[in-house]
C-alpha atoms as a PDB file:
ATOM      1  CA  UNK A   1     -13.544 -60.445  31.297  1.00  0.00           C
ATOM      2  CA  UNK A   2     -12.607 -64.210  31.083  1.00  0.00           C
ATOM      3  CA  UNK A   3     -15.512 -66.693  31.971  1.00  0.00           C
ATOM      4  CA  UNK A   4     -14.705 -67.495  35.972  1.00  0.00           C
ATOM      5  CA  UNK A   5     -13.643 -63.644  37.147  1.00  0.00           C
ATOM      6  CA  UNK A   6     -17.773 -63.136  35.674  1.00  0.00           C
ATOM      7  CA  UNK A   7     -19.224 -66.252  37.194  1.00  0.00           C
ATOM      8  CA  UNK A   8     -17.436 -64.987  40.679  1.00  0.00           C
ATOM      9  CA  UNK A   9     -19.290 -61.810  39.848  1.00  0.00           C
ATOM     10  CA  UNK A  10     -22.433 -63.065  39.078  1.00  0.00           C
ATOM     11  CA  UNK A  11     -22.343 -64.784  42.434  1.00  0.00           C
ATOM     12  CA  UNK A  12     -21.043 -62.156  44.389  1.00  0.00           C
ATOM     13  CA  UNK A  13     -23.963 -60.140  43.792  1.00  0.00           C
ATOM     14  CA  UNK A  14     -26.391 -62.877  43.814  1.00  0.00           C
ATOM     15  CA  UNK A  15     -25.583 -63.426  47.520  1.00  0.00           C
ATOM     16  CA  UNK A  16     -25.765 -59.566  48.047  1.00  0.00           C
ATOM     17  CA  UNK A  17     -29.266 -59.145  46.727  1.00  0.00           C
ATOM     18  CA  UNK A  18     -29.922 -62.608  48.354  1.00  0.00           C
ATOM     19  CA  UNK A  19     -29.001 -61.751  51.689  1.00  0.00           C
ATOM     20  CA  UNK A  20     -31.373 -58.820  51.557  1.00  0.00           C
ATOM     21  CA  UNK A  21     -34.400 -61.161  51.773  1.00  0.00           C
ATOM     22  CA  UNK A  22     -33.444 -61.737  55.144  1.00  0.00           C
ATOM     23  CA  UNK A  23     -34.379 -58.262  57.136  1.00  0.00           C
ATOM     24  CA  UNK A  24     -36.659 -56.745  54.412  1.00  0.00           C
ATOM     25  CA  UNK A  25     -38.665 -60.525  54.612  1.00  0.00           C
ATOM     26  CA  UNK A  26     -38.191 -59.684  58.242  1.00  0.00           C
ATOM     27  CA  UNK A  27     -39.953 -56.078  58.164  1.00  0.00           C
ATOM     28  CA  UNK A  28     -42.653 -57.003  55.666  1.00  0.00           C
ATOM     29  CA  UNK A  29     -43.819 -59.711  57.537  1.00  0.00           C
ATOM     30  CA  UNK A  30     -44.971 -56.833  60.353  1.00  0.00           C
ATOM     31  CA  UNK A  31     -47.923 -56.146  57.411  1.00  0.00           C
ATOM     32  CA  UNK A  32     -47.962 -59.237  55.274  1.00  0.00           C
ATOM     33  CA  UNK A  33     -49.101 -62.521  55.973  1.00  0.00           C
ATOM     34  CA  UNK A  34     -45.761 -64.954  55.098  1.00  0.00           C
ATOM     35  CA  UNK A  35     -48.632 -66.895  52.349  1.00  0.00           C
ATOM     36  CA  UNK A  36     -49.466 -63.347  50.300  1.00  0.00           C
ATOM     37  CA  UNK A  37     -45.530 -62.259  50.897  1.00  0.00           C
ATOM     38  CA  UNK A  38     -44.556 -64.907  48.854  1.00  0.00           C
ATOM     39  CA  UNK A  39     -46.948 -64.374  46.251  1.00  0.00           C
ATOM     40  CA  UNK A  40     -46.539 -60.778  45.980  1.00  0.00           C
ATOM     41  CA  UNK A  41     -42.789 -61.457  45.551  1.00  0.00           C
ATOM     42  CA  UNK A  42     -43.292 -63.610  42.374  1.00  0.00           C
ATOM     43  CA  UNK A  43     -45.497 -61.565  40.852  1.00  0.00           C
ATOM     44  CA  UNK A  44     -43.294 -58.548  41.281  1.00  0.00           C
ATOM     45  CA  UNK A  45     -40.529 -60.836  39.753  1.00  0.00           C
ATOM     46  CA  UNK A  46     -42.472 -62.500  37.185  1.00  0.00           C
ATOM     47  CA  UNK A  47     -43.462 -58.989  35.943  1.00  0.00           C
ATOM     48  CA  UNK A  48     -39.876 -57.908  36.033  1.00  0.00           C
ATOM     49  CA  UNK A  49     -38.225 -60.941  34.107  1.00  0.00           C
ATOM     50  CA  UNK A  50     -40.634 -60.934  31.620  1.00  0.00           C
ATOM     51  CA  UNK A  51     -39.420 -57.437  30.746  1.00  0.00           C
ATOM     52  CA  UNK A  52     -35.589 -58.593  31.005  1.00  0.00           C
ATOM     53  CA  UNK A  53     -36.544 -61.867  28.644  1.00  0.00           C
ATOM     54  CA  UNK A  54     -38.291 -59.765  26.262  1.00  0.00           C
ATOM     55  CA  UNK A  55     -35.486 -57.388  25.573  1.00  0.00           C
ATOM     56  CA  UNK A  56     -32.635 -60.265  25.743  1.00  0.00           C
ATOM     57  CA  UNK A  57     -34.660 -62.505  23.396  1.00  0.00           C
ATOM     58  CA  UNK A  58     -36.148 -65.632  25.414  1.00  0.00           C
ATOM     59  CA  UNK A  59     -37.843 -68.057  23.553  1.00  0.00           C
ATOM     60  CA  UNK A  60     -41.011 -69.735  24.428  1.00  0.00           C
ATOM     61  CA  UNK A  61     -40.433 -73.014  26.176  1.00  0.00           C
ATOM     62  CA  UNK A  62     -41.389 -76.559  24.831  1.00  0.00           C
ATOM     63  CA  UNK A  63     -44.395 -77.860  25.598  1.00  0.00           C
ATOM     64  CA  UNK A  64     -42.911 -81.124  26.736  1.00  0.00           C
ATOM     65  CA  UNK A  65     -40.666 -79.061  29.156  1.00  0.00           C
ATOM     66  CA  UNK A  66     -43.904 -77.145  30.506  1.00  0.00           C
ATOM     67  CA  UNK A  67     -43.523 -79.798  33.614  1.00  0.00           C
ATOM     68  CA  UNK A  68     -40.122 -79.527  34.337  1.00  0.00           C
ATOM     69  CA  UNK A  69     -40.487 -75.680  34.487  1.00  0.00           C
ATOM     70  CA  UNK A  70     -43.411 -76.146  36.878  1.00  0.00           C
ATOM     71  CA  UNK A  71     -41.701 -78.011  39.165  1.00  0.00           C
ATOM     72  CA  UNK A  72     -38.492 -75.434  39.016  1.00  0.00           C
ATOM     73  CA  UNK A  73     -41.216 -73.106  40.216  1.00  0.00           C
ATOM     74  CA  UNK A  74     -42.641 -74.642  42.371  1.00  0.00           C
ATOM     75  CA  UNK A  75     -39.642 -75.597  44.354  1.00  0.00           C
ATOM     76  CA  UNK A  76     -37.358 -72.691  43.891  1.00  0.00           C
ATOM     77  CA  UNK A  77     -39.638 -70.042  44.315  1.00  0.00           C
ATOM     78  CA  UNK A  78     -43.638 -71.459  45.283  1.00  0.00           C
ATOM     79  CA  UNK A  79     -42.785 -74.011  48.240  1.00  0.00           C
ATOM     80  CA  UNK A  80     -39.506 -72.283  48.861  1.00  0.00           C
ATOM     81  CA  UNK A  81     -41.140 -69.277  49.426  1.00  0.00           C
ATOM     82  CA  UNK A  82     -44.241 -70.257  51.232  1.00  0.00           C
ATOM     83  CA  UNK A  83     -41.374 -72.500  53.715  1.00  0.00           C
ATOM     84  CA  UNK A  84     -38.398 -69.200  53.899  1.00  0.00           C
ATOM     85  CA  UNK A  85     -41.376 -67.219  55.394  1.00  0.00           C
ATOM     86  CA  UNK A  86     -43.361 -69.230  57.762  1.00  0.00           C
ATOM     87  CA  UNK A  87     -39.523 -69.996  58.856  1.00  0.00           C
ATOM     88  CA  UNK A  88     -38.451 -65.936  59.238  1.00  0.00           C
ATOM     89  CA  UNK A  89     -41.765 -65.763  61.514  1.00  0.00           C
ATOM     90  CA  UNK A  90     -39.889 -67.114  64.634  1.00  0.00           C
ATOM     91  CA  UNK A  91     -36.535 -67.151  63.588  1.00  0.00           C
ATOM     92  CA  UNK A  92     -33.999 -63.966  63.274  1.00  0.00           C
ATOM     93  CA  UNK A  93     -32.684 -63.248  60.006  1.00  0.00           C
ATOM     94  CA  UNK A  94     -28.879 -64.641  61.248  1.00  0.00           C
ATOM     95  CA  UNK A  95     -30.548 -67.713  62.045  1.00  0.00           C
ATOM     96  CA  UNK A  96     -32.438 -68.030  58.952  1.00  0.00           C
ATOM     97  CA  UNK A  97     -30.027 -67.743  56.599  1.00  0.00           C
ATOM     98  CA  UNK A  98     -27.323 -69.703  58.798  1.00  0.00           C
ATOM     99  CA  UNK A  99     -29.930 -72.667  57.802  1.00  0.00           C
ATOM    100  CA  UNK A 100     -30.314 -71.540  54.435  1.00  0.00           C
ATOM    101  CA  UNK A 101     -26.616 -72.207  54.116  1.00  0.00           C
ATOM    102  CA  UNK A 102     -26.922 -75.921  54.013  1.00  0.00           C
ATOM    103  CA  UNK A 103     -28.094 -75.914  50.459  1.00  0.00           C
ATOM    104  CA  UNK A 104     -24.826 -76.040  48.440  1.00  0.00           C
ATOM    105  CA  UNK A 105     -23.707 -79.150  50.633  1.00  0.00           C
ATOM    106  CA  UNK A 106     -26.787 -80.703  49.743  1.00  0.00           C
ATOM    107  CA  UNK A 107     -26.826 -79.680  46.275  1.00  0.00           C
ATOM    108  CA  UNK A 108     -23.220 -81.049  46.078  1.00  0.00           C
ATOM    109  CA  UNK A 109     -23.895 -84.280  47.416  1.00  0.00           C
ATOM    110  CA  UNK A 110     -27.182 -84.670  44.489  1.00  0.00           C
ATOM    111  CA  UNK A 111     -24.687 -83.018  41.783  1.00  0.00           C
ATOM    112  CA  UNK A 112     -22.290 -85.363  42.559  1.00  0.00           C
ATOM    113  CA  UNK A 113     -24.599 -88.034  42.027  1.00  0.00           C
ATOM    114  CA  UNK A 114     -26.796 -87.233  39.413  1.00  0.00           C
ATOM    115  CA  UNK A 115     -24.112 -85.379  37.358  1.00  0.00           C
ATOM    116  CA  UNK A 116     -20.754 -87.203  38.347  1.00  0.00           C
ATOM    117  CA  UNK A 117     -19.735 -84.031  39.372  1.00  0.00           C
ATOM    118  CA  UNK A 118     -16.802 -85.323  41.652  1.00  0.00           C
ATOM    119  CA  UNK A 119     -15.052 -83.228  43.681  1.00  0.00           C
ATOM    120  CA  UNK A 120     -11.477 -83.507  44.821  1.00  0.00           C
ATOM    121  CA  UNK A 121     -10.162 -83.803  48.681  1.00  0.00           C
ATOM    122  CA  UNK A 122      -9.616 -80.070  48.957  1.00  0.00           C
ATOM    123  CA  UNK A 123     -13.309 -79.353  47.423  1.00  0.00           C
ATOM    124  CA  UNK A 124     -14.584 -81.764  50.353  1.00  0.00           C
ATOM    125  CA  UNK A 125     -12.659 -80.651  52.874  1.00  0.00           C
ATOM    126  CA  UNK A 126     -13.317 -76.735  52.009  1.00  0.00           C
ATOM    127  CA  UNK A 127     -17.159 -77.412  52.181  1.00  0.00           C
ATOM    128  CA  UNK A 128     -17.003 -78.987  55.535  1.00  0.00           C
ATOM    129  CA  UNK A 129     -15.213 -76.643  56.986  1.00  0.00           C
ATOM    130  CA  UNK A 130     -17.433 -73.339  55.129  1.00  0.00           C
ATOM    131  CA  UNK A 131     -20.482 -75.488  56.751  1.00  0.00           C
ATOM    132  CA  UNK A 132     -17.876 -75.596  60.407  1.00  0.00           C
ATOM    133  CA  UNK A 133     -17.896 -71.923  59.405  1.00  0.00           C
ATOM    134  CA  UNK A 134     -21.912 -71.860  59.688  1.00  0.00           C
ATOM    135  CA  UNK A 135     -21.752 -73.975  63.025  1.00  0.00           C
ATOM    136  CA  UNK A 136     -19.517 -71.449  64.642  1.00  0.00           C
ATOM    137  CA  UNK A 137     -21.446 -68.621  63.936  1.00  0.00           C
ATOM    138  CA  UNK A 138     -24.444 -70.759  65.085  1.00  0.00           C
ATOM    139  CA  UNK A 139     -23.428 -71.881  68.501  1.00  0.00           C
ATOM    140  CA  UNK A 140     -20.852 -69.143  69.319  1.00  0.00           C
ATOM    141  CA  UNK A 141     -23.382 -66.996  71.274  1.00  0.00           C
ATOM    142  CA  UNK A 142     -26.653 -68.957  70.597  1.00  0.00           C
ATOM    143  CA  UNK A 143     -27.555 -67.087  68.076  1.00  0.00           C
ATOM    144  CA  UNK A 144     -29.666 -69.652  66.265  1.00  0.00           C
ATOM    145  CA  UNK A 145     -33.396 -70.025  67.930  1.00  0.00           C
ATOM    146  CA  UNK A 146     -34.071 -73.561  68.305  1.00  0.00           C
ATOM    147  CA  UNK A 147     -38.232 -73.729  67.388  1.00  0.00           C
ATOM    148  CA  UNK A 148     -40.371 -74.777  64.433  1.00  0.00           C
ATOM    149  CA  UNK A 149     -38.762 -71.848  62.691  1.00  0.00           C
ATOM    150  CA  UNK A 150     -36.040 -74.421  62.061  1.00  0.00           C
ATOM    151  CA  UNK A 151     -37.915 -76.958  60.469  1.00  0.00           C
ATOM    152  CA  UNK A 152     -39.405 -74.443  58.021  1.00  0.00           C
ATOM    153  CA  UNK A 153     -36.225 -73.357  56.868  1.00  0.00           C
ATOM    154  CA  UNK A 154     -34.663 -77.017  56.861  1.00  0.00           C
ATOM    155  CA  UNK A 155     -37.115 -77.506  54.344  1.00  0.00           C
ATOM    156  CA  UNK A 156     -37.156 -74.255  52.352  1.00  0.00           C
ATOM    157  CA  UNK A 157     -32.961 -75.180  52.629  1.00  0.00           C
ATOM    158  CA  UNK A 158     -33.996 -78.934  50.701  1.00  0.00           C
ATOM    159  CA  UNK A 159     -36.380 -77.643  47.575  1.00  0.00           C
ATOM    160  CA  UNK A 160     -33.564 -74.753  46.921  1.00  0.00           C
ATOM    161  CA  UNK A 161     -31.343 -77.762  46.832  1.00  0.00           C
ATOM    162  CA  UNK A 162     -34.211 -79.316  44.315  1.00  0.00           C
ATOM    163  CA  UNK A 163     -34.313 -75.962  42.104  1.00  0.00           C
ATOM    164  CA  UNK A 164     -30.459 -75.950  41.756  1.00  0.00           C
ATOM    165  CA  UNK A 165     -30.189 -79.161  40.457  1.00  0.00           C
ATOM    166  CA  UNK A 166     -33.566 -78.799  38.315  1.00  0.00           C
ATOM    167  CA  UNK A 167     -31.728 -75.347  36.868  1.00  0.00           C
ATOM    168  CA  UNK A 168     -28.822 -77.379  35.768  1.00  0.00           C
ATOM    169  CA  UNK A 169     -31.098 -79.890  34.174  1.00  0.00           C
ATOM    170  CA  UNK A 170     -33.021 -77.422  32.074  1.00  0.00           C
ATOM    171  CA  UNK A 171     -29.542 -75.564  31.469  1.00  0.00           C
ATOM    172  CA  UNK A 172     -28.336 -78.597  29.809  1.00  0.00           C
ATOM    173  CA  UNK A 173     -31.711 -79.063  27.766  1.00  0.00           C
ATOM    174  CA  UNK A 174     -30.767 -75.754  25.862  1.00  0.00           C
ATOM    175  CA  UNK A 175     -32.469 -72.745  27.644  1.00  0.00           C
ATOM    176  CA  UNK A 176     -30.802 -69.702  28.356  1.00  0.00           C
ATOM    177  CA  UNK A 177     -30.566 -68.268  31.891  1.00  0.00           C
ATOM    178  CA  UNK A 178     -33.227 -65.712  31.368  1.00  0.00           C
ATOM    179  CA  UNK A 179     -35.636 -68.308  30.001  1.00  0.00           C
ATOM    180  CA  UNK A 180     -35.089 -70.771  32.952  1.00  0.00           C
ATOM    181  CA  UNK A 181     -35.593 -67.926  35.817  1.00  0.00           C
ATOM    182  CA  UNK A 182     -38.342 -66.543  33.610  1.00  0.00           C
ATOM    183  CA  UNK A 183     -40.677 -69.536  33.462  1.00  0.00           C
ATOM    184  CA  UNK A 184     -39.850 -70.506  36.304  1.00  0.00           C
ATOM    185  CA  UNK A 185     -41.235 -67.524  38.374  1.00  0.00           C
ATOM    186  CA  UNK A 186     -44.331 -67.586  36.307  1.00  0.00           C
ATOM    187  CA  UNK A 187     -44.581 -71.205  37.092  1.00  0.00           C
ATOM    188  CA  UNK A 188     -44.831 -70.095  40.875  1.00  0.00           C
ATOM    189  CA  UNK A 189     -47.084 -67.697  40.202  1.00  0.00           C
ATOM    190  CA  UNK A 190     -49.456 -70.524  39.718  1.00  0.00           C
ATOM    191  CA  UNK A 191     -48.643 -72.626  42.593  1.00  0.00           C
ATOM    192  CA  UNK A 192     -48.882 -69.605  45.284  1.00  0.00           C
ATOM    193  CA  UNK A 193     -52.152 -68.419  43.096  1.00  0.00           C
ATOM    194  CA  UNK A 194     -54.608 -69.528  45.884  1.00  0.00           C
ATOM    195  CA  UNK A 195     -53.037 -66.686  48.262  1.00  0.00           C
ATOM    196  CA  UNK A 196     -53.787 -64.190  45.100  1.00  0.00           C
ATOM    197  CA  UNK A 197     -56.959 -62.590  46.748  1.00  0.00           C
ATOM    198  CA  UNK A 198     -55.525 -62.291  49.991  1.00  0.00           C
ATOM    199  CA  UNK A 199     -52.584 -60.526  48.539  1.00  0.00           C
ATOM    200  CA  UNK A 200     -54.178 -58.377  46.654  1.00  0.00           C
ATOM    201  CA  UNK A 201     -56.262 -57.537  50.133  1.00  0.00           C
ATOM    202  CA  UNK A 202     -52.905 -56.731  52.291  1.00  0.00           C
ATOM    203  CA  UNK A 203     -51.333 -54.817  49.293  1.00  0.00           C
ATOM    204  CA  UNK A 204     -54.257 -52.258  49.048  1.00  0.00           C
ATOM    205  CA  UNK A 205     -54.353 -51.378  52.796  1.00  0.00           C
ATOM    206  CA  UNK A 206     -50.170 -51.217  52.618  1.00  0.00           C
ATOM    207  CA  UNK A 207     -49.038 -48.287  53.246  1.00  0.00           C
ATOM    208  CA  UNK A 208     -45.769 -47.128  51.064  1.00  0.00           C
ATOM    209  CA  UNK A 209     -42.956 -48.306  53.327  1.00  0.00           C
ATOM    210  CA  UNK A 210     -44.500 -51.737  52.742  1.00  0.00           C
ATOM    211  CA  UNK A 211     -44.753 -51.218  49.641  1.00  0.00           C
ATOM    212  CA  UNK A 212     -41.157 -50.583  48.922  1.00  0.00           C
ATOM    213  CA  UNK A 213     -40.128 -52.905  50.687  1.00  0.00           C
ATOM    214  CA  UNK A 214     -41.632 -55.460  49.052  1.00  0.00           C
ATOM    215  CA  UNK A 215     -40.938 -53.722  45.472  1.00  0.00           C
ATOM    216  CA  UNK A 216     -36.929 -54.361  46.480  1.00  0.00           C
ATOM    217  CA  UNK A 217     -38.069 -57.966  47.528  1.00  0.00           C
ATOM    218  CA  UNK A 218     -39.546 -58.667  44.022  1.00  0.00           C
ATOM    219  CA  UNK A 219     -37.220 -56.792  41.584  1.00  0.00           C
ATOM    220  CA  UNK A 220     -33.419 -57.381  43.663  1.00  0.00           C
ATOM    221  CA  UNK A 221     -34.503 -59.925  45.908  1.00  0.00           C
ATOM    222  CA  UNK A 222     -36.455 -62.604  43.932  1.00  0.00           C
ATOM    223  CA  UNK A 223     -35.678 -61.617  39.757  1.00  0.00           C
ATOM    224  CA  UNK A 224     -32.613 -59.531  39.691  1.00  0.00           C
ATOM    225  CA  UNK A 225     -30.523 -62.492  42.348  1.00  0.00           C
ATOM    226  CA  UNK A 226     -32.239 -65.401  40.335  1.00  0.00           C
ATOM    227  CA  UNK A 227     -31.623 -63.908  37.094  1.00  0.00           C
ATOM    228  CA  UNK A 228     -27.644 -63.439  37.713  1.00  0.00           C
ATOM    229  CA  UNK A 229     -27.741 -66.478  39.721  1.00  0.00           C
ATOM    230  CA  UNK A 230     -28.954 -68.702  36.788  1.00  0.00           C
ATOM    231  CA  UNK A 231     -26.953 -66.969  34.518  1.00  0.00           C
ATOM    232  CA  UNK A 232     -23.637 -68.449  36.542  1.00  0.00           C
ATOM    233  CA  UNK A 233     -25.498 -71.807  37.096  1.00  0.00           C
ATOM    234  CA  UNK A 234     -25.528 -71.756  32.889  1.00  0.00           C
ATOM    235  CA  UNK A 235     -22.017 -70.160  32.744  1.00  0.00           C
ATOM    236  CA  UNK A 236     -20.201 -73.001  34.834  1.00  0.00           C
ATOM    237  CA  UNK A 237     -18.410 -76.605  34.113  1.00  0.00           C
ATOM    238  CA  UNK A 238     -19.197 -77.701  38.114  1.00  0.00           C
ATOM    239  CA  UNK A 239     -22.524 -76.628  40.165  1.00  0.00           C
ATOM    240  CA  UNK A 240     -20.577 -76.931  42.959  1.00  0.00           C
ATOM    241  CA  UNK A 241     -18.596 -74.241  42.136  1.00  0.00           C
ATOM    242  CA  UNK A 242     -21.257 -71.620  41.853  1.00  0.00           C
ATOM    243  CA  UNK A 243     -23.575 -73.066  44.787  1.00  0.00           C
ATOM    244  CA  UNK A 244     -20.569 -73.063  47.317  1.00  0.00           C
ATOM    245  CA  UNK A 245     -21.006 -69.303  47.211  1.00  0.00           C
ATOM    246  CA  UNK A 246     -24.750 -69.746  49.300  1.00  0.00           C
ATOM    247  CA  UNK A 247     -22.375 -69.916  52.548  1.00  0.00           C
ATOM    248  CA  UNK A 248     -21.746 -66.341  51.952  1.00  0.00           C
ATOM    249  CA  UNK A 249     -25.068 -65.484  52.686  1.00  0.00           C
ATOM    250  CA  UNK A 250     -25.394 -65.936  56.778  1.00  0.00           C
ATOM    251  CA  UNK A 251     -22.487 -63.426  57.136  1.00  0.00           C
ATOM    252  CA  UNK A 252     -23.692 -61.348  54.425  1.00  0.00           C
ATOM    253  CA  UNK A 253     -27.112 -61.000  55.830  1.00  0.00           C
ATOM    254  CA  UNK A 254     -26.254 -60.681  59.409  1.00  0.00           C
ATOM    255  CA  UNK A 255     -24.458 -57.802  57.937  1.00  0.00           C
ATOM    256  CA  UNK A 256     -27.507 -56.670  56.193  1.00  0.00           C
ATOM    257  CA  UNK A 257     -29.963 -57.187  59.474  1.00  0.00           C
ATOM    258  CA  UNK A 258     -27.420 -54.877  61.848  1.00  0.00           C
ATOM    259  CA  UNK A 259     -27.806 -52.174  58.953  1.00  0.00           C
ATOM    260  CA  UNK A 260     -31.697 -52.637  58.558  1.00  0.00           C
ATOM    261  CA  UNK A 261     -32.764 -54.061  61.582  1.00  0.00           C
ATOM    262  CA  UNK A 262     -29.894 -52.979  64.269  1.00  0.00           C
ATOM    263  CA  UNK A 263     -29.010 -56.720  64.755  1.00  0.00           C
ATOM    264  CA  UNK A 264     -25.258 -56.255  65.940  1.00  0.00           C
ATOM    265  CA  UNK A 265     -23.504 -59.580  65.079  1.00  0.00           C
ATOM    266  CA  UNK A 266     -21.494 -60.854  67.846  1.00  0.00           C
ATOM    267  CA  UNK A 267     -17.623 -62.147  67.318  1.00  0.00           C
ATOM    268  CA  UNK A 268     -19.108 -65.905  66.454  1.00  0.00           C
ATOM    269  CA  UNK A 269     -20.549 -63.857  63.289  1.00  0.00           C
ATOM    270  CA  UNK A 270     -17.652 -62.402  62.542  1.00  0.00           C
ATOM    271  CA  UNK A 271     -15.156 -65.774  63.285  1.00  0.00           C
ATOM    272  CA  UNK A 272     -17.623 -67.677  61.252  1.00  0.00           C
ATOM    273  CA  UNK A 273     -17.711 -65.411  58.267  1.00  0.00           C
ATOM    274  CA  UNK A 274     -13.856 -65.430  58.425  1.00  0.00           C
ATOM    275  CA  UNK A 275     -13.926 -69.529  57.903  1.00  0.00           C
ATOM    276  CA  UNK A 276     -16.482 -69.231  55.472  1.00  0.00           C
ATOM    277  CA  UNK A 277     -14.902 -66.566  52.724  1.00  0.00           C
ATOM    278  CA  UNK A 278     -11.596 -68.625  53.367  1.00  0.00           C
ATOM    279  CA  UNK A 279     -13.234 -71.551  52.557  1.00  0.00           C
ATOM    280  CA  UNK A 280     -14.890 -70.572  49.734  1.00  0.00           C
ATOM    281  CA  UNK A 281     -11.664 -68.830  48.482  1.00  0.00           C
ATOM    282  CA  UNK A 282      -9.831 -71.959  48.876  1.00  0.00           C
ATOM    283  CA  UNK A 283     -12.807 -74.222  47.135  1.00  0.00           C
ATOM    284  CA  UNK A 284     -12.752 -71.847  44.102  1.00  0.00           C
ATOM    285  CA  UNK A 285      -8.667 -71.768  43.381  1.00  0.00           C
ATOM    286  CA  UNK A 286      -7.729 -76.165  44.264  1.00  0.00           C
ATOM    287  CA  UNK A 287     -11.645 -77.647  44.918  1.00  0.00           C
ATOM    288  CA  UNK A 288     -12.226 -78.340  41.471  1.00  0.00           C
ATOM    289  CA  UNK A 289     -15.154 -80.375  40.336  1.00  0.00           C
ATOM    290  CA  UNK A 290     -14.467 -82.645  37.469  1.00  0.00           C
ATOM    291  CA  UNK A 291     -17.209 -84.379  35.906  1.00  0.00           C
END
């Protein structure tokens, strides 16, 4: 398998287990508070890539790098999480991850500054019109709730944008994949730690639907997406080129919230998804990013 047919994989997949946060963040919010949700999730995860490190051989991080993995945490999972979930409390899971999708255009723009990752005319003008792809299926039938859930997400959208560029970072400081996703997540652990007896409250009084549900959150969801996804970030010459994939993810899980929540997307879903695959199609064959 040559190096971008995998990355394409590894991001295809990402997005699918991504998108599933959506409606199953959706239905375990009708037990959990969004605070213990999130860290419930990382333990779950934490627990899980510490099995996956241990049989793939992670090392032990630096101590000098202890900071940098903190704030990886902290932004792509702690405040990330603790933002996605107040957000999904008002908003549906189409409109959710329609804001969500604004992440790769701001993690372009930082790339392209902090890593003179330039991208070509065709790369520009394929992410504006994948994000004209996210407007459409936002004001085609109104599906996007304008309230506070907005703001939430805006900002869950920005510290993503943070832990993308922070993954790069630590990529190019040596550590594998594994080790980056790994430490990070246990990093988290610590920042959502003052929720930890309140979670442990909610999970003992769930009953096993709950339960489930947030077992898929923390192993598919939360390690198994982040583990493939920082595997590609590793993989890859141009962030750009992985992150442009995150528009996916508002068609994928409006998808995903008609199958688990019986959310039937309207045409502007379907129109918008159209522009969006095309786009990112497009962006991955002529939108290179050369450094």
């Amino acid at each position: 398998m040559n190096k971008k047919l995998k990355i394409n994989l590894l991001c295809f997949f990402t997005v699918v287990f991504w998108s599933l946060a959506f409606p199953f963040s959706k239905v375990a919010l009708g037990h959990f508070s969004p605070n213990t949700l999130g860290f419930l999730r990382v333990c779950i995860a934490s627990i899980a890539l510490s099995i996956i490190g241990r049989l793939t051989g992670g090392r032990l991080p630096k101590k000098k790098d202890l900071g940098w993995f903190l704030l990886s945490g902290a932004c792509g999972f702690g405040i990330y999480l603790f933002a996605f979930n107040r957000g999904m409390q008002t908003l549906t899971s189409a409109s959710s991850s329609i804001v969500i999708a604004i992440t790769p255009v701001l993690t372009a723009l930082v790339a392209n500054y902090l890593y003179k990752e330039k991208i070509n005319i065709i790369g520009w003008i394929t992410l504006i019109t994948a994000f004209l792809g996210v407007a459409v299926m936002m004001l085609w039938d109104g599906v996007l709730s304008i309230n506070n859930g907005i703001f939430w997400t805006l900002g869950a959208s920005v510290v993503f944008c943070m832990y993308n560029i922070l993954n790069r970072k630590l990529s190019m400081m040596g550590y594998k994949a594994i080790e980056i996703v790994n430490y990070s997540m246990i990093s988290s652990v610590l920042v959502l730690s003052p929720f930890s007896i309140d979670g442990i409250k909610e999970l003992t009084t769930s009953d096993t639907y709950y339960v489930f549900v947030l077992l898929m959150l923390g192993t598919l969801s939360n390690a198994l997406a982040y583990y493939l996804w920082s595997k590609a970030l590793t993989l890859t010459d141009n962030t750009s080129d992985v992150t442009n994939y995150s528009f996916l993810t508002p068609f994928v899980a409006t998808l995903m919230g008609s199958l688990v929540l019986e959310e039937v997307p309207g045409m502007g879903t379907l129109v918008g998804g159209a522009i969006i695959i095309t786009s990112i199609i497009i962006f991955s064959k002529k939108g290179k990013v050369r450094g």
